[in-house]
Protein backbone atom coordinates (compact mmCIF):
# COMPACT_ATOMS: atom_id res chain seq x y z
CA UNK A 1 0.00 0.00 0.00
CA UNK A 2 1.56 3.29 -0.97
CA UNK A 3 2.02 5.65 1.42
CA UNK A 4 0.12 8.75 1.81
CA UNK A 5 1.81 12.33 1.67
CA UNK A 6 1.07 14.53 4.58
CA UNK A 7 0.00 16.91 2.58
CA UNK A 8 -2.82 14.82 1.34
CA UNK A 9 -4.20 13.98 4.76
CA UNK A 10 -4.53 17.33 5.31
CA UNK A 11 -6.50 18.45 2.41
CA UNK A 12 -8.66 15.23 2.97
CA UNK A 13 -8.91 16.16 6.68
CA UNK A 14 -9.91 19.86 5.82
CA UNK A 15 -12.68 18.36 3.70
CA UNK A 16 -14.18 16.40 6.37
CA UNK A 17 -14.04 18.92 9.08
CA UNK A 18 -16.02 21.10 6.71
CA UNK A 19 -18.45 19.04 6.38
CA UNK A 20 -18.74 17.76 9.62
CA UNK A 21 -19.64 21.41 10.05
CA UNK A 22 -22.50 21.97 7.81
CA UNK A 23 -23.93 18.23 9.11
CA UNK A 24 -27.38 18.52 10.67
CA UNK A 25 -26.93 15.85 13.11
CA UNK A 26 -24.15 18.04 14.52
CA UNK A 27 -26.31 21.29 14.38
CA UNK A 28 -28.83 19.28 16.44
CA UNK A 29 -26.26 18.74 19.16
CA UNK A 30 -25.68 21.98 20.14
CA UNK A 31 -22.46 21.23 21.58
CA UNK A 32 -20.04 23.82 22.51
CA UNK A 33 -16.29 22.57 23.19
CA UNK A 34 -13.59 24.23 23.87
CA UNK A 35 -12.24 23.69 20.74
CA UNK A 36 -14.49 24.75 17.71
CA UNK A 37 -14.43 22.82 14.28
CA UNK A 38 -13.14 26.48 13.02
CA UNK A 39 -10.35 25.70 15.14
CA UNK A 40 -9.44 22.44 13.65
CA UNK A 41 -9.90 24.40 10.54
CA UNK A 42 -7.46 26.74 11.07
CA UNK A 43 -4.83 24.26 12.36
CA UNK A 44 -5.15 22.63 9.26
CA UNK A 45 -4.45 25.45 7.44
CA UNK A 46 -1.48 27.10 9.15
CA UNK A 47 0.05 23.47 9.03
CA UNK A 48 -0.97 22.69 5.00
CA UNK A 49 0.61 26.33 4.59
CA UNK A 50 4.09 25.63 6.53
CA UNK A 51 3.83 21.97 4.63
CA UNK A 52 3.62 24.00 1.29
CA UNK A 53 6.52 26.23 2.23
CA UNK A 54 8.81 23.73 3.33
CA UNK A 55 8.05 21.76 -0.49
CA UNK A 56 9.15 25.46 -2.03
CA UNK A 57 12.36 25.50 0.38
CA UNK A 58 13.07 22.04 -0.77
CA UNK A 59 12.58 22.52 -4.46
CA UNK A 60 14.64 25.42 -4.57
CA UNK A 61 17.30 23.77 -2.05
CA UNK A 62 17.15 20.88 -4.74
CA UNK A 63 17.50 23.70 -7.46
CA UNK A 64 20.66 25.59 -5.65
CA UNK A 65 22.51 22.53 -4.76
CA UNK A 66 25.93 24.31 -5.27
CA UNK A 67 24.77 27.13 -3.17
CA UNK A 68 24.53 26.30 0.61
CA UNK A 69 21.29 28.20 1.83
CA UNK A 70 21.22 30.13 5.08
CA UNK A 71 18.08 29.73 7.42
CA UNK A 72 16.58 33.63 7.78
CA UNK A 73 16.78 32.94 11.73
CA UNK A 74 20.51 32.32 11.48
CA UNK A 75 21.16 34.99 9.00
CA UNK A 76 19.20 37.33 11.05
CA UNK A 77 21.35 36.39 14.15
CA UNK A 78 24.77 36.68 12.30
CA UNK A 79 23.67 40.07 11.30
CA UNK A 80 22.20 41.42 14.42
CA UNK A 81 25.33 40.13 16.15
CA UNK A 82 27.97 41.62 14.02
CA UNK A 83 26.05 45.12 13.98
CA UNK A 84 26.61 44.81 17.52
CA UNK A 85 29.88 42.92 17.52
CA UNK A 86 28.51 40.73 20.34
CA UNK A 87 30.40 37.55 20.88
CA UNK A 88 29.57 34.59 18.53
CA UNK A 89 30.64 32.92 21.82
CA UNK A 90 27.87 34.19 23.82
CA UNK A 91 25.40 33.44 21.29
CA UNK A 92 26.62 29.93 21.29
CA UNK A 93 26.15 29.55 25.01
CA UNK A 94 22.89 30.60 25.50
CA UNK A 95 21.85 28.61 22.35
CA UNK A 96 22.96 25.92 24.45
CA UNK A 97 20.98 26.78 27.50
CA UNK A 98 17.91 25.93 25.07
CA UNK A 99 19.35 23.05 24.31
CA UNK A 100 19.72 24.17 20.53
CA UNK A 101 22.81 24.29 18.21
CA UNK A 102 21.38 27.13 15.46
CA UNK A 103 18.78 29.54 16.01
CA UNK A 104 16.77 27.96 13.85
CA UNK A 105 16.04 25.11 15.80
CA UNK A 106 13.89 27.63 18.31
CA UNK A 107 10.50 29.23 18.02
CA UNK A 108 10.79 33.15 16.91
CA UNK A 109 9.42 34.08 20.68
CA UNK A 110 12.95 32.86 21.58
CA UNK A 111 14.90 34.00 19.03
CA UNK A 112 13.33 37.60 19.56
CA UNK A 113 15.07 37.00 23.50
CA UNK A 114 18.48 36.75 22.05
CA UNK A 115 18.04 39.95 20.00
CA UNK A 116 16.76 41.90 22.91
CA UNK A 117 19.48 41.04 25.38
CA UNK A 118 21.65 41.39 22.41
CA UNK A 119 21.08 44.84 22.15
CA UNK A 120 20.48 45.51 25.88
CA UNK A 121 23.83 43.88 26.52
CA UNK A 122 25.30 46.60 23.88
CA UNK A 123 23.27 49.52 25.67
CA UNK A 124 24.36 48.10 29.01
CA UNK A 125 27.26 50.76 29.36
CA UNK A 126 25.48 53.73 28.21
CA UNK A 127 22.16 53.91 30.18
CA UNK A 128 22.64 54.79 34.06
CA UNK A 129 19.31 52.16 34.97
CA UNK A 130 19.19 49.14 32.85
CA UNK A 131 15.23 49.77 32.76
CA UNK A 132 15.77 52.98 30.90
CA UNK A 133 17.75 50.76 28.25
CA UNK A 134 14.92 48.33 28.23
CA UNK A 135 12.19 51.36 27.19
CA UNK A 136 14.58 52.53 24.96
CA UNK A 137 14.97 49.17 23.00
CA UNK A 138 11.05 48.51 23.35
CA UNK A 139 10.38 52.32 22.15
CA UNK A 140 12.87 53.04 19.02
CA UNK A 141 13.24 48.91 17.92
CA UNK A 142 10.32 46.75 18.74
CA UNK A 143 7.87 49.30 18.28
CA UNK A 144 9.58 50.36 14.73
CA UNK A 145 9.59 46.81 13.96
CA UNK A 146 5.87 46.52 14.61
CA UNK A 147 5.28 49.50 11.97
CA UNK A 148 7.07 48.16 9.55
CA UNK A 149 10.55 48.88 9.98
CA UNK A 150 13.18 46.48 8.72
CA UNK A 151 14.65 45.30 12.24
CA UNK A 152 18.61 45.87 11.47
CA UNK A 153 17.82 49.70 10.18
CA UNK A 154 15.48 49.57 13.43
CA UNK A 155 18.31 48.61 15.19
CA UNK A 156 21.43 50.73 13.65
CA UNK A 157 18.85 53.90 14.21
CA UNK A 158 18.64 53.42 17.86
CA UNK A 159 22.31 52.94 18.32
CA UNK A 160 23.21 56.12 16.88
CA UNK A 161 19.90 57.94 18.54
CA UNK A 162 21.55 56.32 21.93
CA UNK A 163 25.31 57.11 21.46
CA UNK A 164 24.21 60.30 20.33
CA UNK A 165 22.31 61.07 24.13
CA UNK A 166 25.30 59.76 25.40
CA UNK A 167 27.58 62.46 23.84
CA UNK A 168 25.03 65.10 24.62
CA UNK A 169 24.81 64.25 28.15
CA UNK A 170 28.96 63.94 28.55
CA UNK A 171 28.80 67.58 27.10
């Protein structure tokens, strides 16, 4: 018996759940979970969307064979880190307190950690309360970010707008 794709199970899935939906016999019920079949539905979707992706990421990996690809979570460590010149070997240990080797192997909520204390480990020396840093970071980076803002320009802009309160207050 050949075996089924993934991918397959989940369109087949998605087309049950909808009409498990629109069944009388379930209308009848009037049950209420937790969990709504529009739930389920949604699952399905975010995971035949990352399933799609990963097919794209593997047909063009298959397609650039000669060039090694970079995962954008690495990349957007490695950059992030040099901007800051923060020590690869720093990175490395805390990857290891989460038990991972590359930050790709960790959920973005994580990854978004190491870029914070990345940058408040930069700012460290230039704020006179660390919580001052912290509203800075959250104020000119994350909230940039959120409106668009490519992170490293988000990033390089709130260096210079700190180094350049930290002149103006030496003055």
């Amino acid at each position: 018996m050949p075996e089924v794709s993934l991918y397959e199970l989940v369109s087949c899935t998605q087309y049950l759940i909808s009409q498990i939906a629109l069944h009388p016999d379930l209308l009848k019920l009037e049950y209420y979970p937790d969990l709504t079949i529009g739930d389920a539905q949604s699952a399905l979707s975010y995971l035949k969307h990352e399933i799609e992706n990963r097919q794209q990421l593997s047909t063009l990996s298959q397609n650039n064979q000669a060039e090694p690809q970079i995962h954008p979570q690495d990349l957007r460590i490695k950059q992030i880190r040099t901007l800051l010149d923060y020590p690869l070997d720093l990175v490395k240990e805390w990857l290891g307190f989460q038990d991972a080797r590359s930050p790709s192997q960790l959920p973005i909520n994580k990854i978004d950690t190491l870029v914070k204390n990345m940058c408040l480990a930069w700012a460290a020396d230039k704020f006179d309360h660390f919580a001052d840093a912290e509203d800075s970071y959250q104020q000119q980076v994350v909230d940039a970010v959120a409106n668009g803002t490519d992170e490293l320009t988000a990033i390089k802009t709130w260096m210079q707008q700190v180094q350049t309160t930290k002149v103006e207050a030496s003055l």
